[in-house]
Protein backbone atom coordinates (compact mmCIF):
# COMPACT_ATOMS: atom_id res chain seq x y z
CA UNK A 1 51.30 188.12 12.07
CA UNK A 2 50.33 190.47 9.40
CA UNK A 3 52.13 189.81 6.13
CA UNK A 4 52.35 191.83 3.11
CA UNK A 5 53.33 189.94 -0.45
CA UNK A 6 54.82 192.14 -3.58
CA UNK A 7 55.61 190.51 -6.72
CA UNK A 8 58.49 193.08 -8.41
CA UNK A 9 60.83 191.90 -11.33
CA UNK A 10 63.63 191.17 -8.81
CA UNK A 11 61.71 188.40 -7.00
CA UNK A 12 59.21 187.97 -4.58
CA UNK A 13 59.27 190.48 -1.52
CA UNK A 14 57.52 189.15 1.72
CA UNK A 15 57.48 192.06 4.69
CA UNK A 16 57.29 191.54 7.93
CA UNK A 17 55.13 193.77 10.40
CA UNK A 18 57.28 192.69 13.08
CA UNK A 19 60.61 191.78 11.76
CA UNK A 20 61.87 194.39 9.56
CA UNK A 21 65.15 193.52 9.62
CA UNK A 22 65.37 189.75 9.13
CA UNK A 23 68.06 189.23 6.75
CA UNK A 24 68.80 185.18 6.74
CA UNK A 25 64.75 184.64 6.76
CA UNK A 26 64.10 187.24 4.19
CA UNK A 27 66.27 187.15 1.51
CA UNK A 28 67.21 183.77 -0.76
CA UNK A 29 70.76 183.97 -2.51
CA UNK A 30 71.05 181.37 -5.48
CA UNK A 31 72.69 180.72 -8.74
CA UNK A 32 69.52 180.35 -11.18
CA UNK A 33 71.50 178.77 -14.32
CA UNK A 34 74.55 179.46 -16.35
CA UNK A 35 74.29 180.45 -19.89
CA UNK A 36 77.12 178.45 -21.89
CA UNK A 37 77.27 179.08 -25.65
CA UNK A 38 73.50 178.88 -26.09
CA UNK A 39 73.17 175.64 -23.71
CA UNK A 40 71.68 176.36 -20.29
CA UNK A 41 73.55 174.83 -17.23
CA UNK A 42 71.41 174.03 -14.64
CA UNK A 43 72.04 172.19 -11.07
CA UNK A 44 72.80 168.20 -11.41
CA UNK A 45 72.81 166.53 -7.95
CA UNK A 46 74.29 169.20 -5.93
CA UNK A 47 77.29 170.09 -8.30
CA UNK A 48 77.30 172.57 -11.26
CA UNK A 49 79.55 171.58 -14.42
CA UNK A 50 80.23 173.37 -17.54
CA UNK A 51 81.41 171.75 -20.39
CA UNK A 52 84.35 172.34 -21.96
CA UNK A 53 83.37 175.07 -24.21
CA UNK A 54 85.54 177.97 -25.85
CA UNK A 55 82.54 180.30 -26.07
CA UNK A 56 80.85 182.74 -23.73
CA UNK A 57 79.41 181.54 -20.51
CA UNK A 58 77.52 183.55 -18.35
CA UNK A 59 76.03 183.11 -14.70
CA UNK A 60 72.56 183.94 -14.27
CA UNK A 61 72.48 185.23 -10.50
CA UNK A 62 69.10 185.47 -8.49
CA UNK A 63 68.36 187.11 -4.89
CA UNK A 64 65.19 186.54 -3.49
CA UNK A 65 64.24 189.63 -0.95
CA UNK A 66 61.05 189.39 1.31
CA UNK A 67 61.67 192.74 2.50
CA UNK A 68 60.80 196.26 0.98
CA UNK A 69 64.52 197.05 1.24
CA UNK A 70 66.83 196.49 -2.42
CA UNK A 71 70.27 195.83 -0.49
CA UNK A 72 73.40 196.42 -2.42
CA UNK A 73 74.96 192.98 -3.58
CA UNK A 74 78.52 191.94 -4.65
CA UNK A 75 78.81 188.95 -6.65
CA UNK A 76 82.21 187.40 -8.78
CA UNK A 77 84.01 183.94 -9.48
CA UNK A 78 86.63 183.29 -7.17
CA UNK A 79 89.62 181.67 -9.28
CA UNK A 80 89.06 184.07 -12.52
CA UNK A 81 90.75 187.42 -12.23
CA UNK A 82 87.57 189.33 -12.79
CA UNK A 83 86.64 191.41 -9.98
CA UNK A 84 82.70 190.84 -10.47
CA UNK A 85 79.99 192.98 -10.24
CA UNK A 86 78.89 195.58 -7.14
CA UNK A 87 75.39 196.87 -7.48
CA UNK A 88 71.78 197.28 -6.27
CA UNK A 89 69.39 194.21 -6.47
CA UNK A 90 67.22 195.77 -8.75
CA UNK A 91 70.34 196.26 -11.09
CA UNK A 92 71.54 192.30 -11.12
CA UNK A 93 73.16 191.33 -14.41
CA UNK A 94 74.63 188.17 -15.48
CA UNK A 95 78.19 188.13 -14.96
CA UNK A 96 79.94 186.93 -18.01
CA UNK A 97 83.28 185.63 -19.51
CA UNK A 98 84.92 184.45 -22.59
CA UNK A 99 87.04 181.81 -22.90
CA UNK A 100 87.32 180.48 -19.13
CA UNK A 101 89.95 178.55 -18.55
CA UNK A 102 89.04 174.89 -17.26
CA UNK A 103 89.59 174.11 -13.91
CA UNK A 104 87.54 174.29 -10.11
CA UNK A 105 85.64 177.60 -9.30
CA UNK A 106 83.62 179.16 -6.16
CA UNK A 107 80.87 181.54 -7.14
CA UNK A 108 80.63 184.10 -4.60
CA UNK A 109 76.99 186.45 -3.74
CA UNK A 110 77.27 188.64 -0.94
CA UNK A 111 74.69 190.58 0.43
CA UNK A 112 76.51 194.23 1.85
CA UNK A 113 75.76 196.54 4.54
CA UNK A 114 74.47 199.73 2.92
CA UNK A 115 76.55 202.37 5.35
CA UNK A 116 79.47 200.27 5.82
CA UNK A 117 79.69 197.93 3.19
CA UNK A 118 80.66 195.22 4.91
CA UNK A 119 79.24 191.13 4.12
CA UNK A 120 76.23 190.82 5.82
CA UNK A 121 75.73 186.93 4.28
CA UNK A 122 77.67 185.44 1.73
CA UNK A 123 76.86 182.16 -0.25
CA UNK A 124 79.21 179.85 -2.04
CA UNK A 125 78.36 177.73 -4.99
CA UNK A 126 80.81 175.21 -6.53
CA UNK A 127 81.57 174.83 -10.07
CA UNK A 128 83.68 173.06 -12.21
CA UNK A 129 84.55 173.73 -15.68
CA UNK A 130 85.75 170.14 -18.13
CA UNK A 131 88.96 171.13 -20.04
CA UNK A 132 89.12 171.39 -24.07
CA UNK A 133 91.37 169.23 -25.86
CA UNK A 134 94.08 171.67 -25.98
CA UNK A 135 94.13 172.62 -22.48
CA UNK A 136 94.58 169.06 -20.93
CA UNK A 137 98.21 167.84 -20.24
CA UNK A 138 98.59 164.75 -22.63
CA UNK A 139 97.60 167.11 -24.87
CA UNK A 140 100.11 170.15 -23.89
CA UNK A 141 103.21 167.24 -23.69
CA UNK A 142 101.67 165.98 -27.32
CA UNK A 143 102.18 169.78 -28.72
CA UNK A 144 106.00 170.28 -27.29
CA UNK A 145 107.01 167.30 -28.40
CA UNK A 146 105.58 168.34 -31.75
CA UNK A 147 107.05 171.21 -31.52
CA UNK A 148 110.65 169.95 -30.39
CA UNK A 149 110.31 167.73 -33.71
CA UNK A 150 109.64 170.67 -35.61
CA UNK A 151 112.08 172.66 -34.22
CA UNK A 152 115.48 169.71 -34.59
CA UNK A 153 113.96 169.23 -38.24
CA UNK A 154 114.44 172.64 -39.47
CA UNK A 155 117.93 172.81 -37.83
CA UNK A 156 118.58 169.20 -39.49
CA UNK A 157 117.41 170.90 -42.64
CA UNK A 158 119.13 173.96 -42.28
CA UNK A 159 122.37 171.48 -41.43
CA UNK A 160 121.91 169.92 -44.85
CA UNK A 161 121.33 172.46 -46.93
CA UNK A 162 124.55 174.24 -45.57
CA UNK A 163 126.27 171.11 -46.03
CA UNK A 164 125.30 170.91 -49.02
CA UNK A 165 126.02 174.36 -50.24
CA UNK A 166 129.54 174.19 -48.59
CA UNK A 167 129.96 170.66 -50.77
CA UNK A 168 129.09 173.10 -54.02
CA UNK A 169 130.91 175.97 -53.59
CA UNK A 170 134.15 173.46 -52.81
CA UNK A 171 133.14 171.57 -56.22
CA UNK A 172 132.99 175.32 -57.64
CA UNK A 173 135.90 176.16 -56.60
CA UNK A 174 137.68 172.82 -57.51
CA UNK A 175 136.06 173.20 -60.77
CA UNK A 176 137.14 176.97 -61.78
CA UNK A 177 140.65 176.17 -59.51
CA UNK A 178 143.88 175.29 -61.29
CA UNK A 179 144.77 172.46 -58.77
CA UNK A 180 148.67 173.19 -59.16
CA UNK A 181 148.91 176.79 -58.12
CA UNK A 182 145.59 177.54 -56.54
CA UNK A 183 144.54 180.51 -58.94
CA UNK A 184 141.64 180.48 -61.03
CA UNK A 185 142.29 177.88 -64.05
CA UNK A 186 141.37 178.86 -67.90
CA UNK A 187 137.45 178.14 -67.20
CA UNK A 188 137.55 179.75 -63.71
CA UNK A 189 139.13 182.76 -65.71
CA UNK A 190 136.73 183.11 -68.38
CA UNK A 191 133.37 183.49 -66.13
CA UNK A 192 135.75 185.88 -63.93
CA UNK A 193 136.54 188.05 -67.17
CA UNK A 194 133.68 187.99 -68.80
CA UNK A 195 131.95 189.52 -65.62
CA UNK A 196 134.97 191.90 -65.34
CA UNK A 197 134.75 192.86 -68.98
CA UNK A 198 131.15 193.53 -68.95
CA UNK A 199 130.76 195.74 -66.31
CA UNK A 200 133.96 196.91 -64.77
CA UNK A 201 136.45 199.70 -66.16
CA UNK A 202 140.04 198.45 -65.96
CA UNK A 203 143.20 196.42 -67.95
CA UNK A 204 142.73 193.05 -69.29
CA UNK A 205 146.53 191.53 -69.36
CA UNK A 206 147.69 188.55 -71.36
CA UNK A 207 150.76 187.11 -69.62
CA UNK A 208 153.42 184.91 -70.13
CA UNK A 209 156.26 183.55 -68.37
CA UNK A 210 159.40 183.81 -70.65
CA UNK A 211 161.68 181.36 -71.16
CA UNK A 212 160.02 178.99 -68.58
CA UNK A 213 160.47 175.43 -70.72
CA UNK A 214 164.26 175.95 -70.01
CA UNK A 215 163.77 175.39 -66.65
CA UNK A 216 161.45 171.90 -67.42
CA UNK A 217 164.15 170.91 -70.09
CA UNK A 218 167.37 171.75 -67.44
CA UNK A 219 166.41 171.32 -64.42
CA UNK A 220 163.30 168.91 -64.47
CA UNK A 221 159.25 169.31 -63.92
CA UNK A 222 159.47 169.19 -60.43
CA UNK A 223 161.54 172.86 -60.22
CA UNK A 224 159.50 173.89 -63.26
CA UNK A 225 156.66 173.38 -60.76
CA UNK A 226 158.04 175.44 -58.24
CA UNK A 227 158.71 178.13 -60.52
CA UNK A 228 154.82 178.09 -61.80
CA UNK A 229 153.58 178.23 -58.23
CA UNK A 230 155.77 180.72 -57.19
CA UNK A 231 155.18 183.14 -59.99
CA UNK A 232 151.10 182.44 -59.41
CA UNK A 233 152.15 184.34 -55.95
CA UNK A 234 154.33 187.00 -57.35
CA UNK A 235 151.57 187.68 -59.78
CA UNK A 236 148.22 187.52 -57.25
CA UNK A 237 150.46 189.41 -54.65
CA UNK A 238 151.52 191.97 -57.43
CA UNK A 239 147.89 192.57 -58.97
CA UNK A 240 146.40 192.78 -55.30
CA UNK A 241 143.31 190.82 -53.60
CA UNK A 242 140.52 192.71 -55.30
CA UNK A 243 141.84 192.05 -59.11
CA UNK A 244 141.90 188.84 -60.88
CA UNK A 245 144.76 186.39 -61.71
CA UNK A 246 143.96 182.91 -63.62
CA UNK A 247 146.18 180.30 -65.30
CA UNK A 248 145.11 179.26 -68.71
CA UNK A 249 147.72 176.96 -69.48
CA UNK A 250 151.21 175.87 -69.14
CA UNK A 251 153.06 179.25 -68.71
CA UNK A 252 150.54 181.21 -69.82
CA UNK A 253 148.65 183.64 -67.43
CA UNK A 254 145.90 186.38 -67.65
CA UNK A 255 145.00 189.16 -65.27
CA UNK A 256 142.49 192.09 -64.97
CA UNK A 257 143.73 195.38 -63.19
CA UNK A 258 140.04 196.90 -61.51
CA UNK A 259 139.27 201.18 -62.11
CA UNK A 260 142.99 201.41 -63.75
CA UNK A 261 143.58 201.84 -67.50
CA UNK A 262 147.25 203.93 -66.51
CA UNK A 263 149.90 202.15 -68.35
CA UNK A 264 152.13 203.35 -65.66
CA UNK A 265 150.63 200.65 -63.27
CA UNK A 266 151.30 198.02 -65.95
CA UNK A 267 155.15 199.32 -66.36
CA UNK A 268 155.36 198.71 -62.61
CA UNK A 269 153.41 195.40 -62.73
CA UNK A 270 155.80 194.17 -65.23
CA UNK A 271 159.23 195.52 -63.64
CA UNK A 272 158.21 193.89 -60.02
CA UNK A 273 157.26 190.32 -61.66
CA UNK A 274 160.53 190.78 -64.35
CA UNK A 275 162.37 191.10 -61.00
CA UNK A 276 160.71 189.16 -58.06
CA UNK A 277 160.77 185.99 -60.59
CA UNK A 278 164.39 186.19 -61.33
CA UNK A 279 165.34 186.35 -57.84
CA UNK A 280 163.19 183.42 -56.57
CA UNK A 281 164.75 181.48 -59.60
CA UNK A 282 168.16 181.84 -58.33
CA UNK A 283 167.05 180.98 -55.04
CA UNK A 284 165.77 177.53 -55.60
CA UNK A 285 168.20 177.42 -58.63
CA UNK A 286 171.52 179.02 -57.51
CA UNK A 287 173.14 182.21 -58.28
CA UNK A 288 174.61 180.35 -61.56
CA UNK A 289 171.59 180.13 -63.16
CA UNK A 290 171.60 181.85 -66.98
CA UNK A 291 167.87 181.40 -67.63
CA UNK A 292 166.39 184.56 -69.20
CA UNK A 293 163.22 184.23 -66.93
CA UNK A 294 160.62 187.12 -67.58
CA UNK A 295 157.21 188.25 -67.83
CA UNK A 296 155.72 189.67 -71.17
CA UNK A 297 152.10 191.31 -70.82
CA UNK A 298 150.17 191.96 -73.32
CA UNK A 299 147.22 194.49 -72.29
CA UNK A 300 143.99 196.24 -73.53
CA UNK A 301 141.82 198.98 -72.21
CA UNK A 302 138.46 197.88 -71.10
CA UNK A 303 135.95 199.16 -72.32
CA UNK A 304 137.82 202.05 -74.70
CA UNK A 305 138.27 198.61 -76.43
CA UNK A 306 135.12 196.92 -76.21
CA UNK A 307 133.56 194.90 -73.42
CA UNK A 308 133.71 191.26 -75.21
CA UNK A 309 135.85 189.20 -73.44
CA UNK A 310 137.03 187.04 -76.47
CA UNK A 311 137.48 189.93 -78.48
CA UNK A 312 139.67 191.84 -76.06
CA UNK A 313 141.71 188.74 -75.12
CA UNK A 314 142.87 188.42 -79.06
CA UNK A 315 143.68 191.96 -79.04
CA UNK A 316 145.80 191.71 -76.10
CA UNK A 317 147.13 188.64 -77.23
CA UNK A 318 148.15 190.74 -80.26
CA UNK A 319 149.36 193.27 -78.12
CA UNK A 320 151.35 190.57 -76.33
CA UNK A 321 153.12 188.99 -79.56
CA UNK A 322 154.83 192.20 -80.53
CA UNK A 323 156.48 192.36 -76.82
CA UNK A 324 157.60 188.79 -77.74
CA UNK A 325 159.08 190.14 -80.83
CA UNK A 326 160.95 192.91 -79.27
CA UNK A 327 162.95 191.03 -77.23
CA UNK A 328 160.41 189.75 -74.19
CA UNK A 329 160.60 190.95 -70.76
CA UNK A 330 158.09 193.91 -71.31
CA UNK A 331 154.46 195.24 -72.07
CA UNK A 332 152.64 196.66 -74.85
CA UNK A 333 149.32 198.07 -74.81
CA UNK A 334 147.21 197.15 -77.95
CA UNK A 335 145.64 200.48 -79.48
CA UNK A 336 143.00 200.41 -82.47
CA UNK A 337 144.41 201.61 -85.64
CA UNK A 338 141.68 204.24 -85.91
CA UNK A 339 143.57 205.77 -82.76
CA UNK A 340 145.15 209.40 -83.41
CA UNK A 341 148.60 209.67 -82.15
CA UNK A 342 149.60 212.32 -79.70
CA UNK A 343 150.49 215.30 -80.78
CA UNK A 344 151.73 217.34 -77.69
CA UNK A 345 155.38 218.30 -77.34
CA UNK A 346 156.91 215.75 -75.48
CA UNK A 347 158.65 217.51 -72.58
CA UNK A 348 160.66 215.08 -70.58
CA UNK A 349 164.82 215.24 -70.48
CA UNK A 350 167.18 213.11 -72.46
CA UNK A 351 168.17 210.61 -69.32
CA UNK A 352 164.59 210.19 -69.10
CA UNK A 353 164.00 209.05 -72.74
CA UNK A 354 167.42 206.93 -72.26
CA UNK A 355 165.37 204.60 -69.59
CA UNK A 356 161.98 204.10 -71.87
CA UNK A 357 164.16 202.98 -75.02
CA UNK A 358 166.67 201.41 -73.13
CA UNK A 359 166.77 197.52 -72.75
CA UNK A 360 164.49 196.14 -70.47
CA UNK A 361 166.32 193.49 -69.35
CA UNK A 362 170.47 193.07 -69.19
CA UNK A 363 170.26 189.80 -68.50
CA UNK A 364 172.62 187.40 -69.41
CA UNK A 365 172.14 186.23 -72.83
CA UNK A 366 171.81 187.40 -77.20
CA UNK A 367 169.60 190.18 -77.50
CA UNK A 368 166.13 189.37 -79.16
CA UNK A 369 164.91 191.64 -81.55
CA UNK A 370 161.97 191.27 -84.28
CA UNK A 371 163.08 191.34 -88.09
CA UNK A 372 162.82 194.54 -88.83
CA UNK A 373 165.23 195.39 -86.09
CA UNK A 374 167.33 193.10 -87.37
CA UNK A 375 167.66 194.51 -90.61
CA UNK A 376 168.91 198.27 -88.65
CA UNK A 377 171.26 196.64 -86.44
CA UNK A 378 172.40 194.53 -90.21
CA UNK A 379 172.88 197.80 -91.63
CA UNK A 380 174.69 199.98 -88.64
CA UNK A 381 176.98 196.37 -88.39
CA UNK A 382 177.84 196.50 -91.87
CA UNK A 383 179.07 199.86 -91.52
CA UNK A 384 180.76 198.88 -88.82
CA UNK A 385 182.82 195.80 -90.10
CA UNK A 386 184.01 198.54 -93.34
CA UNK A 387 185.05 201.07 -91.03
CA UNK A 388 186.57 199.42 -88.04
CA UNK A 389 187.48 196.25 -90.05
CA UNK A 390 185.65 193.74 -87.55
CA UNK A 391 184.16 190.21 -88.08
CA UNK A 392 180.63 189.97 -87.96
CA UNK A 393 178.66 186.69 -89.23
CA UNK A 394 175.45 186.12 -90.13
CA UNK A 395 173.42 182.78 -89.50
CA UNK A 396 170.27 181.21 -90.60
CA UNK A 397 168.37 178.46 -88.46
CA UNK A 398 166.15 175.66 -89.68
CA UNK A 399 163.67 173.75 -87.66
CA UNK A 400 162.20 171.05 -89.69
CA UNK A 401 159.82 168.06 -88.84
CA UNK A 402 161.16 164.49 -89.74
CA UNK A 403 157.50 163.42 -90.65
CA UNK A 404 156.99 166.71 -92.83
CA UNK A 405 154.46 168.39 -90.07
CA UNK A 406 154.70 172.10 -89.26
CA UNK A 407 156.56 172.56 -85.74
CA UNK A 408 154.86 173.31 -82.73
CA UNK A 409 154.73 176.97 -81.10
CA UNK A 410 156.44 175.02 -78.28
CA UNK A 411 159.41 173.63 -80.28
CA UNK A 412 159.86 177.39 -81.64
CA UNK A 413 159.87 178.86 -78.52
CA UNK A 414 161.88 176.62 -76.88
CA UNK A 415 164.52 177.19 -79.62
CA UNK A 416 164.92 180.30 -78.90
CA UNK A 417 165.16 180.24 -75.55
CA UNK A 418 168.07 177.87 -76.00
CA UNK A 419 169.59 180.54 -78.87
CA UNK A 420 169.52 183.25 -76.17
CA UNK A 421 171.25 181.38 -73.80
CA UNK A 422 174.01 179.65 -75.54
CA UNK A 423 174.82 182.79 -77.19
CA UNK A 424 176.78 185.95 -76.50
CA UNK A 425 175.33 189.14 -74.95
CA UNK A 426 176.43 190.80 -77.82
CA UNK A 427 174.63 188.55 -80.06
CA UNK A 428 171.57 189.76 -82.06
CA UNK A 429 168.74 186.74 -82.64
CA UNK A 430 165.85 187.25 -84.82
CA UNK A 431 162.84 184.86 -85.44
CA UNK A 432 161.20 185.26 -88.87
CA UNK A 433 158.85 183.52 -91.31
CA UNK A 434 159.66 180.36 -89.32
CA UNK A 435 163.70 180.80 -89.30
CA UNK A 436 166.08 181.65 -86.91
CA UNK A 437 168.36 184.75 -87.59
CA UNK A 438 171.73 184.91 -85.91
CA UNK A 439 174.47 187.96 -86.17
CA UNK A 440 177.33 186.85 -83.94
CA UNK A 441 179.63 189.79 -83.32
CA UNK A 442 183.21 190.50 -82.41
CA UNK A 443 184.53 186.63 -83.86
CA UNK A 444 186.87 185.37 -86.37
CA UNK A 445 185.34 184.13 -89.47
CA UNK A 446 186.73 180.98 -89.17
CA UNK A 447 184.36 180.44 -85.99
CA UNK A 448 181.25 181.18 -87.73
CA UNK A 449 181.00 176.99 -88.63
CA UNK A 450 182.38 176.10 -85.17
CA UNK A 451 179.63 177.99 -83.59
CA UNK A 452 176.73 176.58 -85.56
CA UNK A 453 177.94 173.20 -85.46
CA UNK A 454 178.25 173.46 -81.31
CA UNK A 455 174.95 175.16 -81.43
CA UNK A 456 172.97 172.13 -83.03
CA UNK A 457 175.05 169.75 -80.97
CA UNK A 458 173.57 171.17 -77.87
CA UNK A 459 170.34 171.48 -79.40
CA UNK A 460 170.25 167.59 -79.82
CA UNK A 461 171.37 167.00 -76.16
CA UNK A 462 168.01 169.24 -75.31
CA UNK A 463 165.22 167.52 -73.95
CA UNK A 464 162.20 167.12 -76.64
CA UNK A 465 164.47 168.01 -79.23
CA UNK A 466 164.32 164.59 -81.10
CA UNK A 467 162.07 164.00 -84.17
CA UNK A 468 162.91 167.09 -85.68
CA UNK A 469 166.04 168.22 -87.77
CA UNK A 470 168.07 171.57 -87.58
CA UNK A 471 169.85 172.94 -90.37
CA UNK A 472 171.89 176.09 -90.82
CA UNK A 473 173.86 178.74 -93.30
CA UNK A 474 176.59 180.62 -92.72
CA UNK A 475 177.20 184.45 -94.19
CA UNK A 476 179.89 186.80 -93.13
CA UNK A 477 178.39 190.80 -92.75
CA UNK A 478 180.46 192.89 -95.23
């Protein structure tokens, strides 16, 4: 047998002169090395390992032909989801991948029929590839429990911190909360208003329940607290949800009216809680009861007034005191002297301007007026008693403290309350320069004494009354 031998870069080519087409004897199909990261694999014993490696491995394939022929050849790793590679011998390139996943793989090289294309010889090679750190089990069920720590921490945390935040903004709101009635207490109030007064446009209102230490003195603490906690309601109800309502103290209240300066809405504000505070009065006190119960509001335009809080509560507290001096039970809106009065014709009918002077309030009760009322109604009386020959006297009370003290706004106020309601509706009370100023109309001069005397016996029967000593003087109007 005549052989030829060709060395050519795809192997060595041995021809047959008789057996052209001897395809087991004339080719050799083999896996030369593998090419992982730089380290070359080669054959150990039969098996082929890689080690565990993250970096690019390739397989180094080799077909030996002894024939002239250059057979198409399909080669690719069965268990990877790469296809492999389909081309001539001649054109055999290492098939390559990155970042194989560990496991058991079957390198296939198949020689192909060049018409039909079918696998004319195929040969299998085993290879396994060691797992990284990360890809082995212990290490997987190490990770997810890590993980599942993580994961309960940050909802732990998240727990806590909400907790916690809930725990702050309840100390908050126990903090700026008066505990009683469940508005905002005199701190709470302040931060509220000063926020208000800085930035909003609106009404800052200085309130105060009238006449409210009656009900502590007659009817006890517990109905006074009623009456507190109800008129917290009227007044949070009455301003509305988005506006601000705080208690600073005792009977005294405070409220801001949001994007309104009309004094209209403050007219309306005071009529409703003037109203809605008498009737719940009589409900938990009885139809009988003769306390003058009110609301006097002192307000201020913010900011055609300024935008200090402190500043604007002192003017409305101003504002406030000369609605006490008229006779309680209304509003007044402070206005800075440097304000020009308005001039345009005033254009509304005479029933109309009969309401807006008109009393407030016909409750039951002497009328309260500031002094220099007093001195009108002194004058129209006295022209009264000449004409119509009437009785009309005129009495002076004394508050004075047994240990030589001045008395306490309290004392004052309380009083006067008690003047109002042991008095006559047609009675005229005045409060001046720390003195009470009584005209009782329509009664015999002899009963001028009788009624001063029964006066300062009641007074003595009132509740805090002791400690301090009430004298009095006696004129008749003529």
């Amino acid at each position: 047998m005549i052989c030829c031998i060709f060395a050519v870069l795809t192997g060595v080519r041995r021809i047959s002169t008789k057996h052209y087409d001897s395809i087991n004897a004339e080719f050799q199909m083999r896996l030369r090395s593998i090419d992982a990261g730089g380290e070359i694999i080669r054959e150990n014993d039969g098996k082929w390992v890689i080690p565990a490696t993250s970096e690019r491995i390739q397989f180094n394939v080799a077909v030996n032909n002894y024939s002239l022929s250059n057979p198409r050849v399909h080669y690719y790793l069965e268990g990877s989801k790469d296809p492999g590679i389909t081309c001539y011998q001649n054109e055999i390139t290492p098939l390559s991948f990155t970042n194989l996943p560990y496991g058991d793989y079957k390198l296939h090289i198949e020689l192909l029929d060049e018409l039909t294309g079918d696998v004319q010889r195929r040969e299998v090679i085993d290879i396994e590839k060691k797992a990284m750190m990360y890809e082995r089990l212990y290490f997987r069920m190490y990770l997810l429990l890590v993980c599942v720590a993580f994961v309960m921490y940050i909802i732990w945390l998240f727990y806590t911190i909400n907790k916690r935040t809930l725990r702050m903004r309840g100390l908050q709101m126990k903090i700026s909360t008066d505990p009683m009635t469940g508005i905002l207490n005199k701190e709470g109030s302040k931060k509220a208003l000063e926020m208000a007064c800085s930035e909003e446009t609106g009404t800052l209102m200085m309130i105060d329940l009238d006449s409210f230490k009656l009900v502590n003195d007659l009817y006890g603490h517990d109905m006074g607290d009623k009456i507190l906690i109800r008129f917290s309601q009227l007044l949070t109800q009455t301003l509305g949800e988005d506006n601000i309502a705080g208690r600073i103290g005792g009977d005294e209240f405070i409220g801001f009216i949001k994007d309104s300066t009309d004094e209209e809405r403050v007219e309306e504000i005071t009529d409703t809680l003037n109203r809605e505070i008498t009737k719940s009065a009589k409900e938990y006190m009885g139809d009988d009861m003769t306390i003058p119960l009110g609301t006097s509001i002192g307000a201020i335009k913010v900011p055609a007034e300024g935008r200090d809080y402190n500043e604007l509560a002192k003017l409305a507290d101003k504002a406030l005191y000369i609605v006490k001096q008229n006779g309680k039970h209304g509003y007044s809106f402070y206005q800075s002297k440097n304000k020009k009065e308005d001039t345009k014709k005033d254009t509304r009918d005479l029933g109309q301007i009969k309401v807006i002077i008109g009393e407030r309030n016909e409750g039951k009760g002497a009328y309260l007026v500031n002094f220099d009322k007093l001195q009108v109604i002194y004058k129209f009386l006295c022209r009264n008693v000449h004409v119509n020959n009437t009785y009309v006297g005129f009495l002076r009370f004394t508050l004075e403290n047994d240990n030589g003290r001045s008395i306490p706004d309290e004392i004052m106020d309380s009083f006067e309350d008690y003047l109002i309601i042991n008095l006559k509706r047609n009675d005229v009370v005045s409060r001046y320069a720390g003195s009470f100023f009584v005209l009782c109309t329509y009664a015999v001069s002899d009963d001028y004494h009788g009624i001063a005397k029964r006066l300062i016996k009641g007074w003595k029967e009132t509740e805090g009354s002791s400690g301090y000593l009430l004298t009095y003087e006696v004129e008749s109007v003529d």
